[in-house]
Protein backbone atom coordinates (compact mmCIF):
# COMPACT_ATOMS: atom_id res chain seq x y z
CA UNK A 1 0.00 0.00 0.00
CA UNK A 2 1.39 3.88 -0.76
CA UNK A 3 1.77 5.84 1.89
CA UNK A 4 0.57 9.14 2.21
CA UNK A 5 3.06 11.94 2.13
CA UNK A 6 2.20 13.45 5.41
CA UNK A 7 3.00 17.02 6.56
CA UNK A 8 0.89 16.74 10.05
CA UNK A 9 2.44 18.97 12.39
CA UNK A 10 1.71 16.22 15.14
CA UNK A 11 0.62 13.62 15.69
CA UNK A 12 3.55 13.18 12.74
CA UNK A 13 5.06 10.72 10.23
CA UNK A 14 6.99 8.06 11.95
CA UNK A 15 10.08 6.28 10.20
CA UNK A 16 8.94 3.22 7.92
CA UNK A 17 11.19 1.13 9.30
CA UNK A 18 9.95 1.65 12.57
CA UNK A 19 6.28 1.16 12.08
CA UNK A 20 7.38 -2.37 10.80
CA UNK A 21 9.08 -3.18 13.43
CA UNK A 22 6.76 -2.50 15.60
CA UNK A 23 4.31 -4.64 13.49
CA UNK A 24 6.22 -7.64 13.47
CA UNK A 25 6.58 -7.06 17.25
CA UNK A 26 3.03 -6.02 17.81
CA UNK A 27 1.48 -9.96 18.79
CA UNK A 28 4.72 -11.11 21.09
CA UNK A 29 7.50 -9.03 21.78
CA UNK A 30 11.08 -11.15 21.86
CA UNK A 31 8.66 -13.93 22.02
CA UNK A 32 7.12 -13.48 24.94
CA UNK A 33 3.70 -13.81 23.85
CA UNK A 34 2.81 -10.93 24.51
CA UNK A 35 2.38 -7.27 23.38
CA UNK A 36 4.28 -3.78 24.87
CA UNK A 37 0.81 -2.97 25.40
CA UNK A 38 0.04 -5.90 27.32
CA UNK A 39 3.13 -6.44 29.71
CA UNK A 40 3.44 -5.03 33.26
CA UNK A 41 5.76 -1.84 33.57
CA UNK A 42 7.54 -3.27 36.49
CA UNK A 43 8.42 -6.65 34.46
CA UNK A 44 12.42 -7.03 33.29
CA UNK A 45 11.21 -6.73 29.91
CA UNK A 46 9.76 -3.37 29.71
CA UNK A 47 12.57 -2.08 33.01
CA UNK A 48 15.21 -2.86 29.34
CA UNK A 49 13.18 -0.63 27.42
CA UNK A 50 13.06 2.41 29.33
CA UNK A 51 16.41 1.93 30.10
CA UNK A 52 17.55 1.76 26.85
CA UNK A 53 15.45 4.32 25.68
CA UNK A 54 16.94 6.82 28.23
CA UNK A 55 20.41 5.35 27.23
CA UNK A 56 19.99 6.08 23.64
CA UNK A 57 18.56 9.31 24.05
CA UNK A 58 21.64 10.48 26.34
CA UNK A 59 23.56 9.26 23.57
CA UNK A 60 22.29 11.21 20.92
CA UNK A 61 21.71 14.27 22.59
CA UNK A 62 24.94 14.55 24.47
CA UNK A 63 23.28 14.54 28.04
CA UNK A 64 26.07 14.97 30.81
CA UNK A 65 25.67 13.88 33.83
CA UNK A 66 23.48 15.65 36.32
CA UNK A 67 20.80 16.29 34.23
CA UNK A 68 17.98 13.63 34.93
CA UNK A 69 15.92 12.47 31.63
CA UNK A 70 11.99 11.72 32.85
CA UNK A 71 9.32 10.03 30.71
CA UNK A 72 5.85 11.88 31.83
CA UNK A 73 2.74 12.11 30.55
CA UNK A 74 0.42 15.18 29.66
CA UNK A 75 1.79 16.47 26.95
CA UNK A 76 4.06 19.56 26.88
CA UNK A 77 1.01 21.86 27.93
CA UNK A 78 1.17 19.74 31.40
CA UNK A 79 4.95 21.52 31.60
CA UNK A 80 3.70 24.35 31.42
CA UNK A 81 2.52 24.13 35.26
CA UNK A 82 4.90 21.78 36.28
CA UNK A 83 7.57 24.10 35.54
CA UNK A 84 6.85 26.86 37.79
CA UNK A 85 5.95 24.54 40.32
CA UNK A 86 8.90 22.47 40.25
CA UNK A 87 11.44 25.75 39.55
CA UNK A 88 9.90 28.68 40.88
CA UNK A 89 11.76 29.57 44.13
CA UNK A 90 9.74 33.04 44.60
CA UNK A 91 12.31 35.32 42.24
CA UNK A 92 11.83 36.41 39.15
CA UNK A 93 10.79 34.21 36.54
CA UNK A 94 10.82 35.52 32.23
CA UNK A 95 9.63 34.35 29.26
CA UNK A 96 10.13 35.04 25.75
CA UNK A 97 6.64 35.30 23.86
CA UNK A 98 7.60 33.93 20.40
CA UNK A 99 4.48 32.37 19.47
CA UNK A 100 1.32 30.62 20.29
CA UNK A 101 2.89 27.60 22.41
CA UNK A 102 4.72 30.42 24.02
CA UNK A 103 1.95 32.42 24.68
CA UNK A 104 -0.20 29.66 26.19
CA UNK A 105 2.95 29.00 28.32
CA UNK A 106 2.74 32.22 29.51
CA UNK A 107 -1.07 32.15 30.56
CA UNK A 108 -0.85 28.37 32.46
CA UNK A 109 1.87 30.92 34.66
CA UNK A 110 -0.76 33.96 34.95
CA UNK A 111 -3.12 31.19 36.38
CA UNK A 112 -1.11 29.61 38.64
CA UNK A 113 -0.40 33.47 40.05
CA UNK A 114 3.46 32.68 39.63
CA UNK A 115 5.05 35.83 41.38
CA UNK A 116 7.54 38.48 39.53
CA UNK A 117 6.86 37.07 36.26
CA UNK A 118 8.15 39.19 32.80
CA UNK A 119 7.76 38.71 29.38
CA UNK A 120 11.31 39.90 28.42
CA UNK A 121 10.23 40.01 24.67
CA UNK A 122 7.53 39.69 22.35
CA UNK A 123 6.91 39.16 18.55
CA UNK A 124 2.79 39.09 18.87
CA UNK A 125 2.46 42.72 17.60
CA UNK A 126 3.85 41.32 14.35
CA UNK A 127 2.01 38.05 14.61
CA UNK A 128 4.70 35.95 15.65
CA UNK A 129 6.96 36.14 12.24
CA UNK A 130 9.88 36.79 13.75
CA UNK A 131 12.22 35.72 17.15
CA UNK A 132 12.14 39.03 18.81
CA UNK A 133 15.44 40.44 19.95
CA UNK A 134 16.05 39.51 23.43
CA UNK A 135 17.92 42.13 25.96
CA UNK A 136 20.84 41.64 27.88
CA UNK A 137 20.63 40.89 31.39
CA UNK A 138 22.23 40.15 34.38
CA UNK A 139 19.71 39.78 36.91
CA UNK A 140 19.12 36.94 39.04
CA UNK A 141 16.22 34.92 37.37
CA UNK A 142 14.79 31.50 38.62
CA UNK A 143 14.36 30.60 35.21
CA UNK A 144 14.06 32.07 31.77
CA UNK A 145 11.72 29.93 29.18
CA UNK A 146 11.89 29.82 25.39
CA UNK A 147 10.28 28.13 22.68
CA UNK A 148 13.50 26.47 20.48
CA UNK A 149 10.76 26.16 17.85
CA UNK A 150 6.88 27.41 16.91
CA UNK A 151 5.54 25.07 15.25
CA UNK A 152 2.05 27.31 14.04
CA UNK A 153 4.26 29.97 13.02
CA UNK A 154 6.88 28.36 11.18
CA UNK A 155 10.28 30.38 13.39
CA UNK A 156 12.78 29.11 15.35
CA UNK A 157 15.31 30.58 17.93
CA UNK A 158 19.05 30.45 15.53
CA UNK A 159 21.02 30.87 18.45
CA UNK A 160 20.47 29.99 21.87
CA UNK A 161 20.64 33.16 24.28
CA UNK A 162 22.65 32.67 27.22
CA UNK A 163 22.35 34.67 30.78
CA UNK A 164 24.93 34.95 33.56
CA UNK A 165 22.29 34.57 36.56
CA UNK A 166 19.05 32.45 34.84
CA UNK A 167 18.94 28.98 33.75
CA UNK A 168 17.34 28.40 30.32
CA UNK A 169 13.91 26.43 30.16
CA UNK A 170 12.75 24.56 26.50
CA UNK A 171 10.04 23.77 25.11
CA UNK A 172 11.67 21.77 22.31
CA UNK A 173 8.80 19.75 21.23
CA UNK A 174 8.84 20.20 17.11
CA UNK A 175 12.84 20.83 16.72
CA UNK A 176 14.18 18.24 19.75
CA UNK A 177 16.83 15.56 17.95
CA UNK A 178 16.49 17.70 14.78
CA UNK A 179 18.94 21.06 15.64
CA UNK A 180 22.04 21.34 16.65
CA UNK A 181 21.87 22.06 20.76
CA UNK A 182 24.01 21.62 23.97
CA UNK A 183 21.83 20.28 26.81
CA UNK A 184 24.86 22.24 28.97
CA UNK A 185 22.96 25.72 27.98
CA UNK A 186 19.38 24.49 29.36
CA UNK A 187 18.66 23.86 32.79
CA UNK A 188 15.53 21.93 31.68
CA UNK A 189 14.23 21.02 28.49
CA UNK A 190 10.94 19.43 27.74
CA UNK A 191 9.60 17.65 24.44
CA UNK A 192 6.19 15.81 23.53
CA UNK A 193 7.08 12.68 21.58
CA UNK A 194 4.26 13.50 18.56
CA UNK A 195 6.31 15.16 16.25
CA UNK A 196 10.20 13.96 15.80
CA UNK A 197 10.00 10.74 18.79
CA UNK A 198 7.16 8.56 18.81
CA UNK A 199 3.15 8.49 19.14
CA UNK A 200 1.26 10.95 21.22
CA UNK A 201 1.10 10.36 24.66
CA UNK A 202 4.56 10.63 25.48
CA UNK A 203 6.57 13.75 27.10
CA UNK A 204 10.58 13.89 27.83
CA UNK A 205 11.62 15.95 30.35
CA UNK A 206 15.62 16.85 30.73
CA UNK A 207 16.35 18.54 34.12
CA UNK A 208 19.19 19.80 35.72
CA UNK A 209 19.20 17.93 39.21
CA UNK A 210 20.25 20.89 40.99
CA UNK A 211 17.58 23.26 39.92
CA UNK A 212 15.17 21.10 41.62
CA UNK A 213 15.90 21.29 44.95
CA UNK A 214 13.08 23.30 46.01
CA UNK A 215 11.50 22.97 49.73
CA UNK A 216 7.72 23.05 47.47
CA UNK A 217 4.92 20.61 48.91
CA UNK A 218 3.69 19.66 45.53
CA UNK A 219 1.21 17.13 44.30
CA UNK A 220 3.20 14.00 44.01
CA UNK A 221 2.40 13.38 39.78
CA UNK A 222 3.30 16.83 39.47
CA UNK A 223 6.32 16.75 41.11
CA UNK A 224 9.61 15.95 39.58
CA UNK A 225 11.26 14.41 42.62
CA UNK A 226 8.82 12.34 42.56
CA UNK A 227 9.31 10.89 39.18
CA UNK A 228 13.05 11.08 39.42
CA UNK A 229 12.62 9.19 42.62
CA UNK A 230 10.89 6.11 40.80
CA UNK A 231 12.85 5.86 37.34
CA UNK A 232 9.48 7.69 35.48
CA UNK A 233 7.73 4.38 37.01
CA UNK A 234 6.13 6.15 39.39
CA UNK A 235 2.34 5.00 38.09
CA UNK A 236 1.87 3.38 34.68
CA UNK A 237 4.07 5.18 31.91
CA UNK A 238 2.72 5.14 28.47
CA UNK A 239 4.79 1.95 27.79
CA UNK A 240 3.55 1.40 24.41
CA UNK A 241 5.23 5.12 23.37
CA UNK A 242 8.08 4.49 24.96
CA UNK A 243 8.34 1.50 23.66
CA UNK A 244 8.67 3.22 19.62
CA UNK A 245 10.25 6.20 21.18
CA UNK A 246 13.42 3.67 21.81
CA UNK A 247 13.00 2.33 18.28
CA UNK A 248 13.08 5.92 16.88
CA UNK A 249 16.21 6.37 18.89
CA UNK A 250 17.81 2.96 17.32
CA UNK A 251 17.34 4.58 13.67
CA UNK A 252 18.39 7.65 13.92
CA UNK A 253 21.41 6.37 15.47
CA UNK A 254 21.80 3.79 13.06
CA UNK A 255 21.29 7.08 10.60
CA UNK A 256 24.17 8.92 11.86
CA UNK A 257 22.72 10.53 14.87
CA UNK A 258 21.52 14.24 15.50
CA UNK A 259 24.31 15.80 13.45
CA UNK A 260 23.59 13.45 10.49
CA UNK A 261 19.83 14.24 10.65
CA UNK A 262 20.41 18.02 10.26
CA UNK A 263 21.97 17.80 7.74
CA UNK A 264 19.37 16.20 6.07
CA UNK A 265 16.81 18.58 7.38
CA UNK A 266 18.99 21.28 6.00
CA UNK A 267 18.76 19.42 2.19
CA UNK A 268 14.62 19.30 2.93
CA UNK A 269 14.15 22.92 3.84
CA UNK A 270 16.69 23.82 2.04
CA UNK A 271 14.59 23.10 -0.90
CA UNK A 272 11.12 23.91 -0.06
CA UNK A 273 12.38 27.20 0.84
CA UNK A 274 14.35 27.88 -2.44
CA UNK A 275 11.32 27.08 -4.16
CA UNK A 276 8.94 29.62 -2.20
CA UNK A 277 11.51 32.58 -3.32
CA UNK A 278 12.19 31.65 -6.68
CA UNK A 279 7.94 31.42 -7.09
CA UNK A 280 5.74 34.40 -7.79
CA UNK A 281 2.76 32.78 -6.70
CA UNK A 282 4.19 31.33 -3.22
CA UNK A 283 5.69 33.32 -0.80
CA UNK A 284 6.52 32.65 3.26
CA UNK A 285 5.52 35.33 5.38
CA UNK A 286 8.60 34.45 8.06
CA UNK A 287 11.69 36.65 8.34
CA UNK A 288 14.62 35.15 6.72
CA UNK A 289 16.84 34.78 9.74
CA UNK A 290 14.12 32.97 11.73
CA UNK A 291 13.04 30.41 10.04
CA UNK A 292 12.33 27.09 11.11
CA UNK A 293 14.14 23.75 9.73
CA UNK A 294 10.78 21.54 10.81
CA UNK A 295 7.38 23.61 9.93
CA UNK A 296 7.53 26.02 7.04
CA UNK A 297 4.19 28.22 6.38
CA UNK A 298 3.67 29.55 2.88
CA UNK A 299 0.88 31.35 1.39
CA UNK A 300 -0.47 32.77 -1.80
CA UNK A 301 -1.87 35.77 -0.53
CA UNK A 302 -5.09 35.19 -2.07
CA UNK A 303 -7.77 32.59 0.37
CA UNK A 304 -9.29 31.11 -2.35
CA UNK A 305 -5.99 30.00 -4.19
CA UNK A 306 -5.12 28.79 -0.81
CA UNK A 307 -7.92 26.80 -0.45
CA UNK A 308 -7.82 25.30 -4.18
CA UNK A 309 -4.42 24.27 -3.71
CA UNK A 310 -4.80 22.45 -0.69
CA UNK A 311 -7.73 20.42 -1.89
CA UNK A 312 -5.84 19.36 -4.89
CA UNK A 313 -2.41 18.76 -3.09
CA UNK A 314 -4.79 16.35 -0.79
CA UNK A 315 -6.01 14.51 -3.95
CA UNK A 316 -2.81 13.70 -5.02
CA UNK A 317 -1.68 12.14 -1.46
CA UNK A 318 -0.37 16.02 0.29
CA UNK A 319 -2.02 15.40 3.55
CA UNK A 320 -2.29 17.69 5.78
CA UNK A 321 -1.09 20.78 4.28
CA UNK A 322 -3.46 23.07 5.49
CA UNK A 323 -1.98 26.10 7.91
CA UNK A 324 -2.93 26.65 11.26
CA UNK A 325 -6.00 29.07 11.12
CA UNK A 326 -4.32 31.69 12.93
CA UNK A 327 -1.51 31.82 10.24
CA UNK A 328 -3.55 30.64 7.20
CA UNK A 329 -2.35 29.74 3.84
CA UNK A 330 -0.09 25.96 4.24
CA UNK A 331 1.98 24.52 6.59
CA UNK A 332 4.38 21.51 5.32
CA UNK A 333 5.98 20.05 8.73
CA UNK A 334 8.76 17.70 7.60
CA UNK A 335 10.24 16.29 10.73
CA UNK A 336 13.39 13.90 10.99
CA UNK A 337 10.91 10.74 9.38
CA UNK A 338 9.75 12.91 6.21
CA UNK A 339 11.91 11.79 3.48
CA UNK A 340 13.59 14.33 1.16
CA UNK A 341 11.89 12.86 -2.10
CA UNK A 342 8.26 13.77 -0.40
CA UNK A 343 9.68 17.39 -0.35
CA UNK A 344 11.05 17.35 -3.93
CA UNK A 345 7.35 15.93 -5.08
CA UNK A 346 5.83 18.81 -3.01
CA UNK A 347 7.81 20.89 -4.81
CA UNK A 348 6.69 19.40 -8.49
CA UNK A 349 3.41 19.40 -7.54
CA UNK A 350 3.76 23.56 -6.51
CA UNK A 351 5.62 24.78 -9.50
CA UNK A 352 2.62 22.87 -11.91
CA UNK A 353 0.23 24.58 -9.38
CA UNK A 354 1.71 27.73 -10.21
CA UNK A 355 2.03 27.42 -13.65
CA UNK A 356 -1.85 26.49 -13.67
CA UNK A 357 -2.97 28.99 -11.52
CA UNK A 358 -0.68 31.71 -11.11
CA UNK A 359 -1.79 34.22 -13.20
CA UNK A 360 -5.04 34.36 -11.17
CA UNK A 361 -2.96 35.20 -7.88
């Protein structure tokens, strides 16, 4: 059966390989008759795969030692709480308002009435299409959170900004394993698995040990001591991501590792984005030196023509194409799994839409 060329921004495309792998594996695991899905959490079996699967992932990301790597559950949006919670010490606490993710990050703080918190910068006036510029400082900060990577709005942070008295905080979720990044300049960064590491479900945490250390009564699944405590085996994990999360690991390993992989993202957007500025239909309303390697918004600047191309991309096996309504226009996500040749028949499939169509722009 053909696969769809899928540019979901996540849940997301998953490596071939993988998926049949995880087929042949589905009925009995290493022949023990049964499923991931089926076996206990605290049997030897599935204590090897979360093991390995925290191996690997120290592996590929470079993660020294006192940093702890957590397997949770609730998506990055439950980070946003746990974050403050787990980090906030009563100083001051920033964040950089870069996009929508960012922005809701912002509001889960406003609820939970976290005290002496600043938005250091902010793109929203210009709808998010741009990394704002972020001032110097020297002041002591509990933490300082970023977004590595919007995902609705198609930018991405180039460089990492660094500050003499605040710990860095991630929200890596669409760019984790597919940029170039030393876990040495975060003191946390967080990731849900749906978009470069496995099915929904499952969320990586990377902390700093020493950051944690707070005196906090906390609810005990919100609390990372808690979860560092018990190996991320705390309650029932969500084994069966876990589980594909280690496979995803294995390839892109067996690919190279991170460094290989941008590369290859760098040939993929490479190549979408040459053929957005060479078009005079298509155009990306992002500034140049913040774009995104993983989700690249284009547009034709006419609704309609939007529309019509969408529909017809999705007849010819483009799923999923269609931007996020607050942006508009298309959205092609091509994490580390989307192959370069579904970016090359994107970009057939555009030029003979604009040859079609453009004079009508």
């Amino acid at each position: 059966m053909k696969r769809a060329r899928n540019f979901s921004a996540g849940p997301a495309i998953l490596p071939e390989s993988v998926l049949e792998k995880v087929q042949s594996e589905m009925l009995s695991y290493r022949d023990s008759g049964m499923s991931v899905m089926e076996m206990s959490h605290r049997s030897s079996l599935f204590e090897e795969i979360i093991s390995d699967a925290e191996q690997l992932l120290r592996e590929l990301m470079n993660i020294p030692e006192g940093y702890k790597v957590l397997f949770l559950q609730g998506g990055a949006s439950l980070q946003f709480s746990m974050i403050p919670m787990n980090l906030g010490k009563g100083g001051k606490v920033g964040y950089i308002n870069s996009g929508s993710w960012a922005k809701k990050a912002i509001s889960e703080a406003k609820i939970l009435k976290v005290p002496n918190m600043e938005v250091l910068a902010s793109s929203e006036e210009d709808n998010f299409t741009y990394i704002p510029e972020i001032p110097e400082t020297d002041e002591a900060y509990d933490y300082i959170h970023i977004t590595t990577n919007n995902t609705i709005e198609g930018t991405a942070f180039q460089t990492i900004p660094r500050f003499v008295n605040a710990p860095i905080v991630a929200d890596m979720s669409s760019n984790i394993l597919s940029n170039r990044y030393d876990v040495n300049d975060f003191g946390l960064i967080y990731a849900g698995a749906q978009k470069n590491i496995g099915p929904a479900g499952l969320t990586i945490v990377i902390v700093k040990e020493d950051l944690i250390q707070t005196e906090n009564k906390l609810p005990s699944m919100l609390d990372y001591r808690t979860h560092i405590k018990n190996d991320s085996l705390y309650n029932t994990p969500p084994s069966f991501s876990i589980y594909v999360a280690k496979l995803v690991f294995e390839w892109l390993k067996d690919l190279g590792g991170v460094e290989a992989m941008v590369k290859m993202n760098e040939e993929k957007a490479g190549l979408l984005y040459r053929t957005i500025e060479e078009s005079d239909l298509f155009s990306s309303p992002v500034a140049v030196n913040s774009r995104s390697l993983t989700n690249i918004p284009f547009v034709t600047g006419n609704k309609d023509l939007d529309a019509k191309f969408v529909k017809e991309a999705t007849s010819l096996g483009f799923l999923n194409l269609k931007g996020h309504r607050s942006v508009g226009g298309m959205r092609a996500s091509i994490y580390n799994a989307f192959p370069y040749e579904g970016v090359k028949e994107l970009t057939e499939f555009m030029k003979a839409f604009e040859a079609k169509e453009g004079k009508f722009k």
